[in-house]
Protein backbone atom coordinates (compact mmCIF):
# COMPACT_ATOMS: atom_id res chain seq x y z
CA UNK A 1 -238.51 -98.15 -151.29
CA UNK A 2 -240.54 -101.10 -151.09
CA UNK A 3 -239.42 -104.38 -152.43
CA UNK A 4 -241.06 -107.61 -153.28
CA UNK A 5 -239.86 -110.76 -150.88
CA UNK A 6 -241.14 -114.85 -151.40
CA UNK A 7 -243.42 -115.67 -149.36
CA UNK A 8 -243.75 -119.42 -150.09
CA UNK A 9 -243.32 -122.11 -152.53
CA UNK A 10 -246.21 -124.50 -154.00
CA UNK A 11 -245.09 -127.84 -155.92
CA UNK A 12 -247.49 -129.19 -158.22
CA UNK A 13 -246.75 -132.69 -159.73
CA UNK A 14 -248.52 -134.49 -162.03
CA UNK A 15 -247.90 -138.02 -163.46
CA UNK A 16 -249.73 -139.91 -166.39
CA UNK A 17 -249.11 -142.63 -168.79
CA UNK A 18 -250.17 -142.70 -172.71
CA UNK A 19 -250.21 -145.48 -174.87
CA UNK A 20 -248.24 -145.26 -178.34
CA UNK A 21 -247.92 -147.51 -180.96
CA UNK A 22 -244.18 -147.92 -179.77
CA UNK A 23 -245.44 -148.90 -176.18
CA UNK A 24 -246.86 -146.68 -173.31
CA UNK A 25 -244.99 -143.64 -172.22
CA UNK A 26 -244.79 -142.35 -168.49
CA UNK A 27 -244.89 -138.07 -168.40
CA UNK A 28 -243.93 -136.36 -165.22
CA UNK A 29 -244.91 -132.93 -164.59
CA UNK A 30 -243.54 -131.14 -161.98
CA UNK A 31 -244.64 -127.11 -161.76
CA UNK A 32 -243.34 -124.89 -158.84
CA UNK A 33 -245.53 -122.08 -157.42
CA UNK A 34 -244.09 -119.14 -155.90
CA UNK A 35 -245.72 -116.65 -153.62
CA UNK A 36 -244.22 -113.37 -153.43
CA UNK A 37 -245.73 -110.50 -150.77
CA UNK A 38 -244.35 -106.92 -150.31
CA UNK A 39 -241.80 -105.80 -148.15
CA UNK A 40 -242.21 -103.24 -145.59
CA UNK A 41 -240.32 -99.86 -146.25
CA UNK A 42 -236.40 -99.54 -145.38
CA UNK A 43 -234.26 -97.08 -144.91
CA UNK A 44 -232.37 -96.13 -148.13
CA UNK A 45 -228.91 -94.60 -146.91
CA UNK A 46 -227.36 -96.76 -145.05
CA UNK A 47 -227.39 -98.81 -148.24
CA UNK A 48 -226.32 -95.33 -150.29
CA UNK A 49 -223.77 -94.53 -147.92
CA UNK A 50 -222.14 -98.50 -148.00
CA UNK A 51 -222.24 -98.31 -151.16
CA UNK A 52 -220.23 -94.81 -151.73
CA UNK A 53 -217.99 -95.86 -148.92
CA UNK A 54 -216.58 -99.54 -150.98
CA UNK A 55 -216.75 -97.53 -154.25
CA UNK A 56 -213.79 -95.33 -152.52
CA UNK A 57 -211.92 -98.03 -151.05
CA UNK A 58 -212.58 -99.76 -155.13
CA UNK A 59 -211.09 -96.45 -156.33
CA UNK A 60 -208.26 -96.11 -153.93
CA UNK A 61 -207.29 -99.59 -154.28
CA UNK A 62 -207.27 -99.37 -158.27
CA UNK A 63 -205.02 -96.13 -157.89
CA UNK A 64 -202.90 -98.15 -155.92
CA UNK A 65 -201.98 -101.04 -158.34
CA UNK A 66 -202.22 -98.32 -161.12
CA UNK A 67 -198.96 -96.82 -159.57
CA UNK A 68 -197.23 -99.61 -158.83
CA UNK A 69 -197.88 -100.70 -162.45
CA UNK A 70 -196.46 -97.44 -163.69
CA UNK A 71 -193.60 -97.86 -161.45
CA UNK A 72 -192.59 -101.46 -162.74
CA UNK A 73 -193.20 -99.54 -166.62
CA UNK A 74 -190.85 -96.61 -166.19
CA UNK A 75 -188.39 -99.17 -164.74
CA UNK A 76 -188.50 -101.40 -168.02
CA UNK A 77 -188.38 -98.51 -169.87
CA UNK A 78 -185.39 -97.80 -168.78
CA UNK A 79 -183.31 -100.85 -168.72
């Protein structure tokens, strides 16, 4: 998988003044330039395998507070 990284940044300002009728106006313009260069390709699954491995630990830890939720229900229930 190849990606797309910045490679640098390129400010371009500009600054001019224009007469009105009201008086003269200053504009600033201020553009920013960005570079961007491909990546080199990486390996895939490690990322995959993180990934899988803190959607469990998501999963478990849901089913966890899910229970203990039921508990505290069936306990109100009750009284």
């Amino acid at each position: 998988m190849k990606g797309i990284k910045l490679g640098e940044n390129e400010v371009v300002e500009s600054k001019r003044v224009v007469n009105l009728p009201g008086g003269p106006v200053a504009i600033c313009e201020r553009e920013v330039h960005e570079f961007y260069r491909p990546e080199t390709a990486t390996s895939t699954r490690l990322v995959i395998s993180d990934a899988i491995d803190r959607t469990r630990i998501l999963i478990s830890k849901a089913r966890e507070e899910f229970s203990e939720l039921n508990s505290i229900m069936r306990e109100l229930v009750v009284r």
